[in-house]
PDB file of N, CA and C in Angstrom:
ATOM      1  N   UNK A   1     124.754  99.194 106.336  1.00  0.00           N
ATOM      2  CA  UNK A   1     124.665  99.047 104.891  1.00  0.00           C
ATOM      3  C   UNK A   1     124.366  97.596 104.529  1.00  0.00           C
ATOM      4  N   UNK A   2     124.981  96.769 104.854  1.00  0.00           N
ATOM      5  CA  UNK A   2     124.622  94.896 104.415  1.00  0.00           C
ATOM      6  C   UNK A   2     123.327  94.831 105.171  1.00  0.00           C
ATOM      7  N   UNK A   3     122.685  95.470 106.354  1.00  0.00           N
ATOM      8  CA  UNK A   3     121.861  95.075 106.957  1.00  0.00           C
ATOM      9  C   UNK A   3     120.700  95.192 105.905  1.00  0.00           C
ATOM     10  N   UNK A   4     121.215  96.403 105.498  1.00  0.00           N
ATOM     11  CA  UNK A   4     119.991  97.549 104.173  1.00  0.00           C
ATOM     12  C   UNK A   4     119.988  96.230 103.016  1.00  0.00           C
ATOM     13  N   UNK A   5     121.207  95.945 102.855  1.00  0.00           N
ATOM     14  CA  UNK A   5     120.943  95.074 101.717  1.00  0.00           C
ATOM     15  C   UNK A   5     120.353  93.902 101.627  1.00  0.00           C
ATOM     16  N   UNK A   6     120.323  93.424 102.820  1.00  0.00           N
ATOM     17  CA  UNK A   6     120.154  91.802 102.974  1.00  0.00           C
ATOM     18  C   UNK A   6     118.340  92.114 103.256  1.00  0.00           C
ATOM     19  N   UNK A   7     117.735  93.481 103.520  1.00  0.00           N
ATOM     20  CA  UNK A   7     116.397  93.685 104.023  1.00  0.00           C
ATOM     21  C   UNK A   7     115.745  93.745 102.595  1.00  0.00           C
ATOM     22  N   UNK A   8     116.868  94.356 101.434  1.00  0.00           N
ATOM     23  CA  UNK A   8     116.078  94.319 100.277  1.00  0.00           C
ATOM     24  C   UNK A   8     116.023  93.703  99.362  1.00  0.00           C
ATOM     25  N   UNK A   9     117.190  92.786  99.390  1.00  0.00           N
ATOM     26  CA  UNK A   9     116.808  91.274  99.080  1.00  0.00           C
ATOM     27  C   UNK A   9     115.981  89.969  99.336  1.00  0.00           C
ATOM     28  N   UNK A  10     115.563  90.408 100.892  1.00  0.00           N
ATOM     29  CA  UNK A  10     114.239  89.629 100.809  1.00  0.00           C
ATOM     30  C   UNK A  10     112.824  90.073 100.610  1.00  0.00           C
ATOM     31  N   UNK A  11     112.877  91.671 100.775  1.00  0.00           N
ATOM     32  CA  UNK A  11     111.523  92.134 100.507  1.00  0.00           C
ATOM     33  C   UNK A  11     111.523  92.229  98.520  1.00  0.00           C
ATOM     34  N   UNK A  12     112.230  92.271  97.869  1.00  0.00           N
ATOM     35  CA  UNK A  12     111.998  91.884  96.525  1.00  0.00           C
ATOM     36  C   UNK A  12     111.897  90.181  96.251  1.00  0.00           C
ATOM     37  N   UNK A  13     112.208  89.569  97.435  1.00  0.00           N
ATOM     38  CA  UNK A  13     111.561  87.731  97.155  1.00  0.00           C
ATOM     39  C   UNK A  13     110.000  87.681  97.439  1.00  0.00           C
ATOM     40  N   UNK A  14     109.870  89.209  98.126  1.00  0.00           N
ATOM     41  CA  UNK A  14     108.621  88.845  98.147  1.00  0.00           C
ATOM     42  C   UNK A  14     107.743  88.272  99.749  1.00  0.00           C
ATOM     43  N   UNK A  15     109.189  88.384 100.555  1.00  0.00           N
ATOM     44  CA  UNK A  15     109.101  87.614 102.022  1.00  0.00           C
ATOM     45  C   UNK A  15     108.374  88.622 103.027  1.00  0.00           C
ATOM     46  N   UNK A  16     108.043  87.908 104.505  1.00  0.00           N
ATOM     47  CA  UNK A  16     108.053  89.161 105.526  1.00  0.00           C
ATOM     48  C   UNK A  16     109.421  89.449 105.519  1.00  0.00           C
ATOM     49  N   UNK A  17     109.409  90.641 106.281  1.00  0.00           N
ATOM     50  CA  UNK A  17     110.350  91.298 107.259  1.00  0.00           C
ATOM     51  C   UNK A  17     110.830  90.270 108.245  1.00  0.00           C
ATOM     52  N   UNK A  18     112.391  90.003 108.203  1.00  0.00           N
ATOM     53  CA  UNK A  18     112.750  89.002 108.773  1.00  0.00           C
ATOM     54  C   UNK A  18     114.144  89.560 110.140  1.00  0.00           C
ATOM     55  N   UNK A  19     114.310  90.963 109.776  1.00  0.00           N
ATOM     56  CA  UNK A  19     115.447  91.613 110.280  1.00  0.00           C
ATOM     57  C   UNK A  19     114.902  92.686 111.323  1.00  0.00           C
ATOM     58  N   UNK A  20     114.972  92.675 112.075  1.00  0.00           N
ATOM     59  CA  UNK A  20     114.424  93.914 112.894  1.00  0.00           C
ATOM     60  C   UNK A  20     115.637  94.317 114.218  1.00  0.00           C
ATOM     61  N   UNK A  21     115.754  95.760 114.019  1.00  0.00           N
ATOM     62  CA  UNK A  21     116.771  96.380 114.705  1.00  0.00           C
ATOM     63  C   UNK A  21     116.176  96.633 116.294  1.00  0.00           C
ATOM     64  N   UNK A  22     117.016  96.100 117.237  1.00  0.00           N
ATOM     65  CA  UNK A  22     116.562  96.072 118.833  1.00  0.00           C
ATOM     66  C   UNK A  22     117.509  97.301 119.275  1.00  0.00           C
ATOM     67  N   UNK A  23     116.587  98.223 119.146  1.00  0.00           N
ATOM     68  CA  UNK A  23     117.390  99.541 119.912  1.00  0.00           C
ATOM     69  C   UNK A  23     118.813  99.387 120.920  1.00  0.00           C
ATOM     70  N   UNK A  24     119.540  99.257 121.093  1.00  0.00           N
ATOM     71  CA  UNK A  24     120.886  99.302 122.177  1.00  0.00           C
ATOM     72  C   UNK A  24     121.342  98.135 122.263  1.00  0.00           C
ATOM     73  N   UNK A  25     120.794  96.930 121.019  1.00  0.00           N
ATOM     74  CA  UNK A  25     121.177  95.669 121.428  1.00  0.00           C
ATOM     75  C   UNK A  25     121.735  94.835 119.861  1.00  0.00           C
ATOM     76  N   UNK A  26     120.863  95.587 119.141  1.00  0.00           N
ATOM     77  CA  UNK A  26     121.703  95.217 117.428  1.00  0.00           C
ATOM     78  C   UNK A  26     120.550  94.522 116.617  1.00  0.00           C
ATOM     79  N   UNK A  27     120.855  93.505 116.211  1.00  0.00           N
ATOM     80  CA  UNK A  27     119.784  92.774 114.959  1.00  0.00           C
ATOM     81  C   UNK A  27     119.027  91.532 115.530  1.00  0.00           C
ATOM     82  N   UNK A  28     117.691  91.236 115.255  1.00  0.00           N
ATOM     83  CA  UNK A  28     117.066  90.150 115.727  1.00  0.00           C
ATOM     84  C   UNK A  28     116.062  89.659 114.494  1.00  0.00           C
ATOM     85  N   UNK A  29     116.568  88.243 114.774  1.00  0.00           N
ATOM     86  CA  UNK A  29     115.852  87.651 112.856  1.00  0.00           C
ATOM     87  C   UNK A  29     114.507  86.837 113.439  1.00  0.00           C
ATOM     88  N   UNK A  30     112.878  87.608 113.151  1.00  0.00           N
ATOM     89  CA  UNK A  30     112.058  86.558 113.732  1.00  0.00           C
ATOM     90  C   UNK A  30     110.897  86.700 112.997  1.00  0.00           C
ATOM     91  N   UNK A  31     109.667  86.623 112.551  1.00  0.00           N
ATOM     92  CA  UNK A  31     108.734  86.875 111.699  1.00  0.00           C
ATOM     93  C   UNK A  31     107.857  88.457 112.001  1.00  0.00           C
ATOM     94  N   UNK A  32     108.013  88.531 113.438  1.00  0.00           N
ATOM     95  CA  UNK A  32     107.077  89.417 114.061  1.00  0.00           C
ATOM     96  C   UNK A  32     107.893  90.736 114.666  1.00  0.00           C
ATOM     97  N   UNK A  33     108.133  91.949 114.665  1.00  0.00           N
ATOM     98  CA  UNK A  33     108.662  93.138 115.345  1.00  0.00           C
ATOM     99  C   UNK A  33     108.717  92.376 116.983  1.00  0.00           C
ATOM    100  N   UNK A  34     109.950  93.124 117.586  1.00  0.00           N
ATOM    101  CA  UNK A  34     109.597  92.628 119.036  1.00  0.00           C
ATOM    102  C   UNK A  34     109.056  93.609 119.513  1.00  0.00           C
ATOM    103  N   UNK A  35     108.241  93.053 120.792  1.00  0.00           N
ATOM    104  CA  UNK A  35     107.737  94.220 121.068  1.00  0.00           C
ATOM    105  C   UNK A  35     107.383  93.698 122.509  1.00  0.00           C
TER     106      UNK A  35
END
């Protein structure tokens, strides 16, 4: 839920995507999806 919130507080600033969920490992903050 805060994750949800904090994703739609920056996509209404207008930002990239700064939060991206790492399957079995939790949250990673970087400009680009890992991949």
């Amino acid at each position: 839920v805060h994750v949800g919130n904090l994703r739609k507080k920056l996509r209404d600033r207008g930002g990239d995507p700064l939060i991206h969920t790492v399957r079995g490992v939790g949250y990673v903050f970087q400009k680009e999806a890992p991949g």
